[in-house]
PDB file of N, CA and C in Angstrom:
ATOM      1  N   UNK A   1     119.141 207.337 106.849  1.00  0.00           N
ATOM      2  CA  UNK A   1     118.664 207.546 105.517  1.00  0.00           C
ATOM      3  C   UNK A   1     119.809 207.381 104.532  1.00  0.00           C
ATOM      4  N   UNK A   2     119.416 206.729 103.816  1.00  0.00           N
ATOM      5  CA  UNK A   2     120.305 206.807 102.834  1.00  0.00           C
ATOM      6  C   UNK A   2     121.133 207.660 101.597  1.00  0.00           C
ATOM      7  N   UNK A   3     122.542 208.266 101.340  1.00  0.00           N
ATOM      8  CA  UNK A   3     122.608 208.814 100.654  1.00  0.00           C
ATOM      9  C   UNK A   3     122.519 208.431  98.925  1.00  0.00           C
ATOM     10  N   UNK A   4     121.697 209.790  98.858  1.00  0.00           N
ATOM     11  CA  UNK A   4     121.245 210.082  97.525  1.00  0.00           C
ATOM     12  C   UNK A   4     122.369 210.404  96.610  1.00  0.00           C
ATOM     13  N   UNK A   5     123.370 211.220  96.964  1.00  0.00           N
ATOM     14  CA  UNK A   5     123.838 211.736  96.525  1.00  0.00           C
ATOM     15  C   UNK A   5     124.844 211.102  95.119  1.00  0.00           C
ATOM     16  N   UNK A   6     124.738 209.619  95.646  1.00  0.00           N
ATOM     17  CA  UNK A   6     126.136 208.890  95.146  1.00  0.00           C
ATOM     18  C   UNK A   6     127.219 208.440  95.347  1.00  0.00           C
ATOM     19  N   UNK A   7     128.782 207.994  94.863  1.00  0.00           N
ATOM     20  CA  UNK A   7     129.396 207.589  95.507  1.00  0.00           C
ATOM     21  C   UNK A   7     130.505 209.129  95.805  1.00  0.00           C
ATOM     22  N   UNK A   8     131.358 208.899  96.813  1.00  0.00           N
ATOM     23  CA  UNK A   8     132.944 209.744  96.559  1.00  0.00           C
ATOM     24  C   UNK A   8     133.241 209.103  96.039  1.00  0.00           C
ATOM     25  N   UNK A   9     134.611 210.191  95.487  1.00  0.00           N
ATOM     26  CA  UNK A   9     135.516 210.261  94.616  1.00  0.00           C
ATOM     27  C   UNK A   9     136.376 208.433  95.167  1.00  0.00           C
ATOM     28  N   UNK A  10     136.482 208.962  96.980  1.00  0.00           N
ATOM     29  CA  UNK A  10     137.038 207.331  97.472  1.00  0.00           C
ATOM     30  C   UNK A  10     136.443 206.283  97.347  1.00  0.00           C
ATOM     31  N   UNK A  11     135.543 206.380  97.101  1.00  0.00           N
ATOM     32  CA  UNK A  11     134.689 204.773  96.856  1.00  0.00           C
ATOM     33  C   UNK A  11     134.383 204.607  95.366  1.00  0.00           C
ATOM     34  N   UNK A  12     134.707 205.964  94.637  1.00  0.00           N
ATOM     35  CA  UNK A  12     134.381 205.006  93.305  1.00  0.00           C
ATOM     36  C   UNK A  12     135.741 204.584  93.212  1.00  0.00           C
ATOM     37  N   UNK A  13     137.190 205.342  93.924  1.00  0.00           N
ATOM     38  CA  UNK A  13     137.974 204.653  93.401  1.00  0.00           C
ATOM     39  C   UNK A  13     138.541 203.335  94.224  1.00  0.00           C
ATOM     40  N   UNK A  14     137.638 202.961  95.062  1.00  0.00           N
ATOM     41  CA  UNK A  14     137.543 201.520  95.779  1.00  0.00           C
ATOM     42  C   UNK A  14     136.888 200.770  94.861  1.00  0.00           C
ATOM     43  N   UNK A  15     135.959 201.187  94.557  1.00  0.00           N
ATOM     44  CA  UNK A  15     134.665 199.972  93.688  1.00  0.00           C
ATOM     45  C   UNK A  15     135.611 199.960  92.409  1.00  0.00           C
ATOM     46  N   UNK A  16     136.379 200.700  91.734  1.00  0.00           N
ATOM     47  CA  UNK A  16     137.375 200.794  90.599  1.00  0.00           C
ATOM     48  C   UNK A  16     138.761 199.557  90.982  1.00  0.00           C
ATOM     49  N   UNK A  17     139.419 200.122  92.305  1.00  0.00           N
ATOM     50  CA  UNK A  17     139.753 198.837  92.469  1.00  0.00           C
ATOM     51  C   UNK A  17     140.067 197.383  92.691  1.00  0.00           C
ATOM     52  N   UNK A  18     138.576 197.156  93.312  1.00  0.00           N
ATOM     53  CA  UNK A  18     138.021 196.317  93.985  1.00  0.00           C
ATOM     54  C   UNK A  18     137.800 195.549  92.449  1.00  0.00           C
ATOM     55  N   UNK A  19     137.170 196.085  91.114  1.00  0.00           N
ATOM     56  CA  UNK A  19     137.085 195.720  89.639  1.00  0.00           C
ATOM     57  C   UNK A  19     138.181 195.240  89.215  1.00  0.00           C
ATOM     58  N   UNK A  20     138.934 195.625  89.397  1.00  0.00           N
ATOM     59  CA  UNK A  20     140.144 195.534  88.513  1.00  0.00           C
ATOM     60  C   UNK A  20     141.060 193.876  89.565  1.00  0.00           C
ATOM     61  N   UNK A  21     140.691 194.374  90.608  1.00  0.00           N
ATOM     62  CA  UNK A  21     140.905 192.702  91.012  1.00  0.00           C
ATOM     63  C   UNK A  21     140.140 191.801  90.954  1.00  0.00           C
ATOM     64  N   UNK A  22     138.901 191.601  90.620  1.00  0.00           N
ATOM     65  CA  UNK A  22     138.165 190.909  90.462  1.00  0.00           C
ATOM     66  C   UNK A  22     138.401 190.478  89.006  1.00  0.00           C
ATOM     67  N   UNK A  23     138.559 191.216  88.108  1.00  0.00           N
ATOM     68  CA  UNK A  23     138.831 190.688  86.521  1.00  0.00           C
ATOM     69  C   UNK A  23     140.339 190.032  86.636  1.00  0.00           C
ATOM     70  N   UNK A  24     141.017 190.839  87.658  1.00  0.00           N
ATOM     71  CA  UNK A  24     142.373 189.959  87.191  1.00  0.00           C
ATOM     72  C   UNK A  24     142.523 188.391  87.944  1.00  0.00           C
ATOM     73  N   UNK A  25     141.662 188.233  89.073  1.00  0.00           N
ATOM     74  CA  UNK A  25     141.221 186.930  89.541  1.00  0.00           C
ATOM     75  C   UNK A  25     140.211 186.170  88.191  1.00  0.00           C
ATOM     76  N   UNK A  26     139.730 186.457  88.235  1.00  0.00           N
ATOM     77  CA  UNK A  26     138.677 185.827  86.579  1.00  0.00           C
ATOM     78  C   UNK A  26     139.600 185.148  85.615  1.00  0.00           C
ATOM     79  N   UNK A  27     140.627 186.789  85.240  1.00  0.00           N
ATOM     80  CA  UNK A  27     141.714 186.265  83.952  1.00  0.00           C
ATOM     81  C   UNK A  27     142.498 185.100  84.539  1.00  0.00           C
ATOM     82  N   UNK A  28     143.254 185.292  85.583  1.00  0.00           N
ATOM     83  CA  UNK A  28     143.958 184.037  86.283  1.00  0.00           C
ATOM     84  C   UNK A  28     143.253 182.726  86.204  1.00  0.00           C
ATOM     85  N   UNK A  29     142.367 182.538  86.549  1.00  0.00           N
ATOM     86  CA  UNK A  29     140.867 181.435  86.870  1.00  0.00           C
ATOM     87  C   UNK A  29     141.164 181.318  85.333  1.00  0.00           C
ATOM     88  N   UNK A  30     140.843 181.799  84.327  1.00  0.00           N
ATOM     89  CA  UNK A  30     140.992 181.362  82.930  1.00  0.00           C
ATOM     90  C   UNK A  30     141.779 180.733  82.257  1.00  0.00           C
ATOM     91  N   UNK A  31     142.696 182.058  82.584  1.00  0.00           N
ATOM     92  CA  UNK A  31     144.142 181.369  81.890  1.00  0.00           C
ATOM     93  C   UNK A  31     144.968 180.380  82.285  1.00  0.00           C
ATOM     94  N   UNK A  32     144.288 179.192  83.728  1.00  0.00           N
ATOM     95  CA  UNK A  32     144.833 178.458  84.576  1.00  0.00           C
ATOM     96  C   UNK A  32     143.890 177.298  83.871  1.00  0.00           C
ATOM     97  N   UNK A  33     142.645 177.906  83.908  1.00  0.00           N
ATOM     98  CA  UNK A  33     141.768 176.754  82.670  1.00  0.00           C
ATOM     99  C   UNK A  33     142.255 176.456  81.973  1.00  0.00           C
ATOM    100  N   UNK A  34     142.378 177.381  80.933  1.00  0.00           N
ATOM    101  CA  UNK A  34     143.105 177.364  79.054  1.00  0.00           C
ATOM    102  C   UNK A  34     144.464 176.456  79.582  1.00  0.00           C
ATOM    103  N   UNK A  35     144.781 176.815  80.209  1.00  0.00           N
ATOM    104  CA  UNK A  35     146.448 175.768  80.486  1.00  0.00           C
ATOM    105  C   UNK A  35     146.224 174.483  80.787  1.00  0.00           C
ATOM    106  N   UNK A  36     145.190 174.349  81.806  1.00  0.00           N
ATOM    107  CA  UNK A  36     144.762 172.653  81.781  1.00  0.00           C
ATOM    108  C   UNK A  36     144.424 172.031  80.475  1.00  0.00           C
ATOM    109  N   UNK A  37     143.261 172.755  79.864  1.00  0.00           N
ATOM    110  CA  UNK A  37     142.914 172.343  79.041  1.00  0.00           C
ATOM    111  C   UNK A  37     143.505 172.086  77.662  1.00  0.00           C
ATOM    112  N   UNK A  38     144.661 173.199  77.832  1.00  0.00           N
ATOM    113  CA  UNK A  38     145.862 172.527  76.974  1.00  0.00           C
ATOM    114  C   UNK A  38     146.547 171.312  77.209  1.00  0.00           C
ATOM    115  N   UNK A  39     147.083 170.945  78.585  1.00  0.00           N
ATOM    116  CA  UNK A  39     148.044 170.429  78.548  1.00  0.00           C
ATOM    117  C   UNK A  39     147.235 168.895  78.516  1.00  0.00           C
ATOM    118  N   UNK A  40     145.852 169.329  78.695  1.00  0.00           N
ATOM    119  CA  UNK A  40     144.632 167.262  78.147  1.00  0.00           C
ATOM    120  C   UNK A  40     145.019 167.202  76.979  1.00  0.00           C
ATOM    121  N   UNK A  41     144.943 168.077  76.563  1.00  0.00           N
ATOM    122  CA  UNK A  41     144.556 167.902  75.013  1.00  0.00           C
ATOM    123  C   UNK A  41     145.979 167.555  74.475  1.00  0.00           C
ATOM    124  N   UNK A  42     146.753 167.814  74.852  1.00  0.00           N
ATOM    125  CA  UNK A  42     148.719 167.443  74.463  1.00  0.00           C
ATOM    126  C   UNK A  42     148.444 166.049  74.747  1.00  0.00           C
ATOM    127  N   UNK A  43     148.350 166.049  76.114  1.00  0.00           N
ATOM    128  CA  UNK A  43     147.936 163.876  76.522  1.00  0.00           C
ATOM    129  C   UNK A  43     147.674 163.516  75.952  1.00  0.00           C
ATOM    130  N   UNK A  44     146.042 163.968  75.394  1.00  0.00           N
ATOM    131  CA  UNK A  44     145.239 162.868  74.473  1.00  0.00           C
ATOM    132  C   UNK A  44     146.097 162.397  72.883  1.00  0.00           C
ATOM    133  N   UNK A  45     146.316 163.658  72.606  1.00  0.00           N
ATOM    134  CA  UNK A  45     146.903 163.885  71.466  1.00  0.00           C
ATOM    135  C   UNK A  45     148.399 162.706  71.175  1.00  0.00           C
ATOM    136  N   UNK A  46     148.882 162.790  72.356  1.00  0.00           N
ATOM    137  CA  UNK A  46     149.920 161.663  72.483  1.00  0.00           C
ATOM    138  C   UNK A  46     149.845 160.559  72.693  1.00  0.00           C
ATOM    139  N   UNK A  47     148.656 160.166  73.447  1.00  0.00           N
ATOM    140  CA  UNK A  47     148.077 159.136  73.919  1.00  0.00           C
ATOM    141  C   UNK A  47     147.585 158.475  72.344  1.00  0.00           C
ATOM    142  N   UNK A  48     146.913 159.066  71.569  1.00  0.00           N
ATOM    143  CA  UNK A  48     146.512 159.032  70.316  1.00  0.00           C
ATOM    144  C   UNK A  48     147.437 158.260  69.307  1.00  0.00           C
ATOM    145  N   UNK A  49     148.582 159.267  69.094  1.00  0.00           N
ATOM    146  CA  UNK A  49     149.987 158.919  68.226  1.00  0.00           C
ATOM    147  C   UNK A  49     150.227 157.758  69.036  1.00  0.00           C
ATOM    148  N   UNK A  50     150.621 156.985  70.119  1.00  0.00           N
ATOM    149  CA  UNK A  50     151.331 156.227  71.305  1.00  0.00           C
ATOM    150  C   UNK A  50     149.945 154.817  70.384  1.00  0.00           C
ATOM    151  N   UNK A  51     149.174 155.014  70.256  1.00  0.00           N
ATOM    152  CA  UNK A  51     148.309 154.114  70.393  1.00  0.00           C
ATOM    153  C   UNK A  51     147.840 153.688  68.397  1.00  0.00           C
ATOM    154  N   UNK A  52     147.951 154.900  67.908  1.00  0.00           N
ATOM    155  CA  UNK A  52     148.462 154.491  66.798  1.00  0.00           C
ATOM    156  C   UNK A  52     149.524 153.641  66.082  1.00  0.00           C
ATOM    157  N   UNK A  53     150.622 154.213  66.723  1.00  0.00           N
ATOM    158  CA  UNK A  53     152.521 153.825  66.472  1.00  0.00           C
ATOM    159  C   UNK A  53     151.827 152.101  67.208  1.00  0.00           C
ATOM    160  N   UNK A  54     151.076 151.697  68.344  1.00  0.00           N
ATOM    161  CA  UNK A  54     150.976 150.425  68.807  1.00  0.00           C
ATOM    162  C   UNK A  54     150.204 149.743  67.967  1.00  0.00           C
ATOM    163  N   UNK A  55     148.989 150.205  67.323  1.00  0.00           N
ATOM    164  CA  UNK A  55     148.014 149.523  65.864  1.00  0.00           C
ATOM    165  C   UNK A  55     149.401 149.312  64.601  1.00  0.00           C
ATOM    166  N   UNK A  56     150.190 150.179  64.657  1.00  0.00           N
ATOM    167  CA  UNK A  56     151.050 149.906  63.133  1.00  0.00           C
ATOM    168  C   UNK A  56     151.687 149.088  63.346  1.00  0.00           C
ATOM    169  N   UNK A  57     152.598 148.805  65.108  1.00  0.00           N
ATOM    170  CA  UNK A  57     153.274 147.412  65.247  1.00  0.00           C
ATOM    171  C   UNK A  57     152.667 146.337  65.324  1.00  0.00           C
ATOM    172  N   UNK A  58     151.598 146.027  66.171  1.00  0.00           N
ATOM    173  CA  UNK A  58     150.476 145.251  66.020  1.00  0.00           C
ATOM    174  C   UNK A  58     150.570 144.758  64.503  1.00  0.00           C
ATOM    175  N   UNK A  59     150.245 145.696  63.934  1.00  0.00           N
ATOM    176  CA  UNK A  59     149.672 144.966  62.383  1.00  0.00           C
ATOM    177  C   UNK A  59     150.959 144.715  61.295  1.00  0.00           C
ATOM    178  N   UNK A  60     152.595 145.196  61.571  1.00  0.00           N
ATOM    179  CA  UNK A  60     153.461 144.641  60.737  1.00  0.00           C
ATOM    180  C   UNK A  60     153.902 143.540  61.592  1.00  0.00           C
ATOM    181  N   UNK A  61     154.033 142.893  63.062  1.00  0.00           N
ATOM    182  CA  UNK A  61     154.513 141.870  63.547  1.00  0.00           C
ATOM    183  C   UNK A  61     152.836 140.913  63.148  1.00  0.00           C
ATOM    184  N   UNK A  62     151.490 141.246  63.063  1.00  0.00           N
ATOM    185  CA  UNK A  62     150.977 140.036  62.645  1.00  0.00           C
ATOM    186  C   UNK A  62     151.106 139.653  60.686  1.00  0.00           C
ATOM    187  N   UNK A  63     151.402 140.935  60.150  1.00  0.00           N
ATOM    188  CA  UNK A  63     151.772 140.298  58.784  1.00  0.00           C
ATOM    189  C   UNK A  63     153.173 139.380  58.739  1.00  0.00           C
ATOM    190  N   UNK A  64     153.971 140.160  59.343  1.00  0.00           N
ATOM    191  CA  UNK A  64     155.504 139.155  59.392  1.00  0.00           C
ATOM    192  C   UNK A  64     154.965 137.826  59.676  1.00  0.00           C
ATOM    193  N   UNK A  65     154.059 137.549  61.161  1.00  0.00           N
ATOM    194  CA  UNK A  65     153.657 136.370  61.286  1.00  0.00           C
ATOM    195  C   UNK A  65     152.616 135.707  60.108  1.00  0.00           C
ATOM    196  N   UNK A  66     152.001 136.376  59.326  1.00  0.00           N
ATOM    197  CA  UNK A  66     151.351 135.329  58.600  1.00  0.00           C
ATOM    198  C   UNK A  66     151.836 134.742  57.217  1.00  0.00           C
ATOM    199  N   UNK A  67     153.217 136.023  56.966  1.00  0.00           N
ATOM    200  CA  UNK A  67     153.985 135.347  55.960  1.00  0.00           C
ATOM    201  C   UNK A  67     155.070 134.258  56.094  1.00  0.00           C
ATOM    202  N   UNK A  68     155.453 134.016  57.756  1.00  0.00           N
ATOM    203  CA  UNK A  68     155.875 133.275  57.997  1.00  0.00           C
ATOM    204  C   UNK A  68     155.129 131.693  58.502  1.00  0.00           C
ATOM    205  N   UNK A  69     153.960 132.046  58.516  1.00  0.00           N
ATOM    206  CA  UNK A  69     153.327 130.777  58.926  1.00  0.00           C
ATOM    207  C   UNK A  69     152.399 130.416  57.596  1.00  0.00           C
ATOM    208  N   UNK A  70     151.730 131.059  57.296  1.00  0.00           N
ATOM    209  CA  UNK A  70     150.901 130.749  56.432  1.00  0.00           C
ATOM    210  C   UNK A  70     151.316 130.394  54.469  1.00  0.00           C
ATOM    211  N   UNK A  71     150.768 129.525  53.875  1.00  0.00           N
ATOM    212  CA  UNK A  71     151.138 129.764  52.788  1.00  0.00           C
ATOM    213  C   UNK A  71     150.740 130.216  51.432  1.00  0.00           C
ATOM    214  N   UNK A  72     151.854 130.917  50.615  1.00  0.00           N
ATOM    215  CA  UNK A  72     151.687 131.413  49.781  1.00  0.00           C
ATOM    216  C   UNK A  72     150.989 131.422  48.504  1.00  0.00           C
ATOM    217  N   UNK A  73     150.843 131.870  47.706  1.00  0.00           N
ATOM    218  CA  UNK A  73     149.837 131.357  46.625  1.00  0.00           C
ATOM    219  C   UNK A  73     150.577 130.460  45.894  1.00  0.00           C
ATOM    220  N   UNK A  74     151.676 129.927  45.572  1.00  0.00           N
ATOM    221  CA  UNK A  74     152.097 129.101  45.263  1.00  0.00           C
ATOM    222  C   UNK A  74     151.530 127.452  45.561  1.00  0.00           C
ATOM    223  N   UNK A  75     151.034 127.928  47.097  1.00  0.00           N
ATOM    224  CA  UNK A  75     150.950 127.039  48.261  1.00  0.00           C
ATOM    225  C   UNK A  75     152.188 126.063  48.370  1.00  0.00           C
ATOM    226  N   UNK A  76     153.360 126.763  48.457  1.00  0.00           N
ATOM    227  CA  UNK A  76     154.414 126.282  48.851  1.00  0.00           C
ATOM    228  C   UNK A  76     154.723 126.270  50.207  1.00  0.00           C
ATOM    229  N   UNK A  77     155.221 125.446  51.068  1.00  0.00           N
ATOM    230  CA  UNK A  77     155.393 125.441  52.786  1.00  0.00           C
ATOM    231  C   UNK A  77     155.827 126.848  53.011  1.00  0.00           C
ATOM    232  N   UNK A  78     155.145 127.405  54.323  1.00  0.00           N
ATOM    233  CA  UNK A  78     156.077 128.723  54.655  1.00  0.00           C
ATOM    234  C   UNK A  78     157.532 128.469  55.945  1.00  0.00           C
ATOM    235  N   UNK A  79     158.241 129.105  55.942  1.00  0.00           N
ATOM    236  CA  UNK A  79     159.461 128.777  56.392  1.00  0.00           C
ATOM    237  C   UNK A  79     158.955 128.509  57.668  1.00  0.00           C
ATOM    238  N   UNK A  80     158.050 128.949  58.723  1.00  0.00           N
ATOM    239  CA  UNK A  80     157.776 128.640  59.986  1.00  0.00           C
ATOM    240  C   UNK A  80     157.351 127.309  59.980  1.00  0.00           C
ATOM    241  N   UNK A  81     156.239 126.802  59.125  1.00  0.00           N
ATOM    242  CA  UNK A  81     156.317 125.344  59.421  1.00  0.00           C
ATOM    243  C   UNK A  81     157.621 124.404  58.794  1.00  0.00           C
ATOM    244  N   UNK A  82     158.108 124.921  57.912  1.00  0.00           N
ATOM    245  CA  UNK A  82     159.314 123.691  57.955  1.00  0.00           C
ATOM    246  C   UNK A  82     160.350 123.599  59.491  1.00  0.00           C
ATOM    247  N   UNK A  83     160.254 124.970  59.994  1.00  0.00           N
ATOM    248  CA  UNK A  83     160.886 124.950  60.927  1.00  0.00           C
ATOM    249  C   UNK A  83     160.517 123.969  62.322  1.00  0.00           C
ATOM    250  N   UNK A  84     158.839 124.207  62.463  1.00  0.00           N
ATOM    251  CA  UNK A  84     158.509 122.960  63.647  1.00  0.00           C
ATOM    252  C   UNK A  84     158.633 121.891  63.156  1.00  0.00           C
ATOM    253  N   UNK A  85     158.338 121.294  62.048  1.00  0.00           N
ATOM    254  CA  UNK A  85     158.590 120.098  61.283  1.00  0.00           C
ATOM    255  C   UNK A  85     160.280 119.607  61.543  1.00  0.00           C
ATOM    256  N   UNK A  86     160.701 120.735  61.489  1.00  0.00           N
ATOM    257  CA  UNK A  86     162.097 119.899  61.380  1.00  0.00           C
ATOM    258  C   UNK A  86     162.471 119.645  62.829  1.00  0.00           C
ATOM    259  N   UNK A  87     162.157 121.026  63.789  1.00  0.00           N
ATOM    260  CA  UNK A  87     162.505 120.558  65.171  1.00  0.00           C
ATOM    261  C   UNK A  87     161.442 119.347  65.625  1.00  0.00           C
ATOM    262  N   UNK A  88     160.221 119.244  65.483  1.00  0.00           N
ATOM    263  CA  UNK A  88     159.591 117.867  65.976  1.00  0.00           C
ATOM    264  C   UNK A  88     160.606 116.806  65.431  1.00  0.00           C
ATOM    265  N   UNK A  89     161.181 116.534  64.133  1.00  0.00           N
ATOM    266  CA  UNK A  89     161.975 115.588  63.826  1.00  0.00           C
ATOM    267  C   UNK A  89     162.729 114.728  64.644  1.00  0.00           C
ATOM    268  N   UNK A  90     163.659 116.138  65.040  1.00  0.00           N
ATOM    269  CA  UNK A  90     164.859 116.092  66.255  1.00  0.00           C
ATOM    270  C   UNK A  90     164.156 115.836  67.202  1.00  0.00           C
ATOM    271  N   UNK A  91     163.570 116.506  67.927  1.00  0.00           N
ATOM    272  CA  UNK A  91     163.711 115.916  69.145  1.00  0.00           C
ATOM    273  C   UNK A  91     163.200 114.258  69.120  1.00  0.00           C
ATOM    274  N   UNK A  92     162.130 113.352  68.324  1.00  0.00           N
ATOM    275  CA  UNK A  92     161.592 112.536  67.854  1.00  0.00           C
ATOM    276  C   UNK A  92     163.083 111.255  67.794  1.00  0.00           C
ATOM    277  N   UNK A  93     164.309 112.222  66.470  1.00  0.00           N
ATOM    278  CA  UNK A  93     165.125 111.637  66.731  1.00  0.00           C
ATOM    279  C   UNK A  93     166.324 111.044  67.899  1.00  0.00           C
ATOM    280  N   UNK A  94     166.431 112.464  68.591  1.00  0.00           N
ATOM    281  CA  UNK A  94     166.955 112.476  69.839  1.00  0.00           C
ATOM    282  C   UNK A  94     166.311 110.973  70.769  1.00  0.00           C
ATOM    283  N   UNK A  95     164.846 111.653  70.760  1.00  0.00           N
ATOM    284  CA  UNK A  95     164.371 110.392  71.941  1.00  0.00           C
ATOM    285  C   UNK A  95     164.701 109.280  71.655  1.00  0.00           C
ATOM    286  N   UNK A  96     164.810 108.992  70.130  1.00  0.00           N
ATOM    287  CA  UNK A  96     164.808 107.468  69.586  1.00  0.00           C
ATOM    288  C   UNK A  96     166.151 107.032  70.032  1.00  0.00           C
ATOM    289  N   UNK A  97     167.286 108.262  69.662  1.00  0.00           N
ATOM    290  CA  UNK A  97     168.828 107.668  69.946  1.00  0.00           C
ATOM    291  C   UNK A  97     168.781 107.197  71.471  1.00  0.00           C
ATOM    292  N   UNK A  98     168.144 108.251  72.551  1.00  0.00           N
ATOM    293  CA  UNK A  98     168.262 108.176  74.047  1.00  0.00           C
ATOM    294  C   UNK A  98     167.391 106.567  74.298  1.00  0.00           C
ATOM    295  N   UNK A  99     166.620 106.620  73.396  1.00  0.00           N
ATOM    296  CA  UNK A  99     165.707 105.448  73.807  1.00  0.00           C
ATOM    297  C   UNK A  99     166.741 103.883  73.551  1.00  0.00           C
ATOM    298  N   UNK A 100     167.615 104.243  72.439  1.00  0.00           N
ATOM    299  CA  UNK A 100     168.027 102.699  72.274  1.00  0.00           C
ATOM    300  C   UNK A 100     169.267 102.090  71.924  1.00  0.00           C
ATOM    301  N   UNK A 101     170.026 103.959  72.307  1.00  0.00           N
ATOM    302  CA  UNK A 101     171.169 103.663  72.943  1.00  0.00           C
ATOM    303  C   UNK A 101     171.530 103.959  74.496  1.00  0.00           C
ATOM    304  N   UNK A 102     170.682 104.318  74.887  1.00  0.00           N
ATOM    305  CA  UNK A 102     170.885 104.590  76.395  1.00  0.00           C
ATOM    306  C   UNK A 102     170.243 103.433  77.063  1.00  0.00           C
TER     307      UNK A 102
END
């Protein structure tokens, strides 16, 4: 039959500590969460800036490139094409010298 009576003094202070480890397993379990879940959120967060800082180089090496290739409102040559222009020249000239003095 079962007692009616309730617990002892020893078992409530078992079931008391048997509580008190169970919450401090919980808090651990948590605060091992909260730490993961910090240290994603640091990643992303960097991953973020990392991928930003790569859109801002991205986009000042394609302006450098289009002020160097493309032209201005002037529509004056931009310095990149005088530059293939002049090397097609050379080598053009080169071949011609190799061609008819060699």
């Amino acid at each position: 039959m079962a007692d009616e009576t309730g617990l002892t003094d020893e078992e409530r202070a078992e079931l008391e500590q048997l509580r008190a480890e169970k919450a401090a397993r919980e808090r651990a379990q948590r605060d091992a969460a909260e730490r993961a879940e910090l240290e994603r959120l640091r990643r992303q967060r960097e991953e973020g800036e990392a991928e930003r800082a790569r859109l801002e180089r991205d986009a000042s090496a394609r302006e450098r490139g289009r002020r160097l290739m493309e032209p201005d409102d002037d529509l004056r040559m931009p310095l990149g094409q005088k530059v293939v222009i002049l090397a097609v020249v050379l080598v053009a000239l080169v071949w011609l010298a190799v061609t008819v003095l060699g």
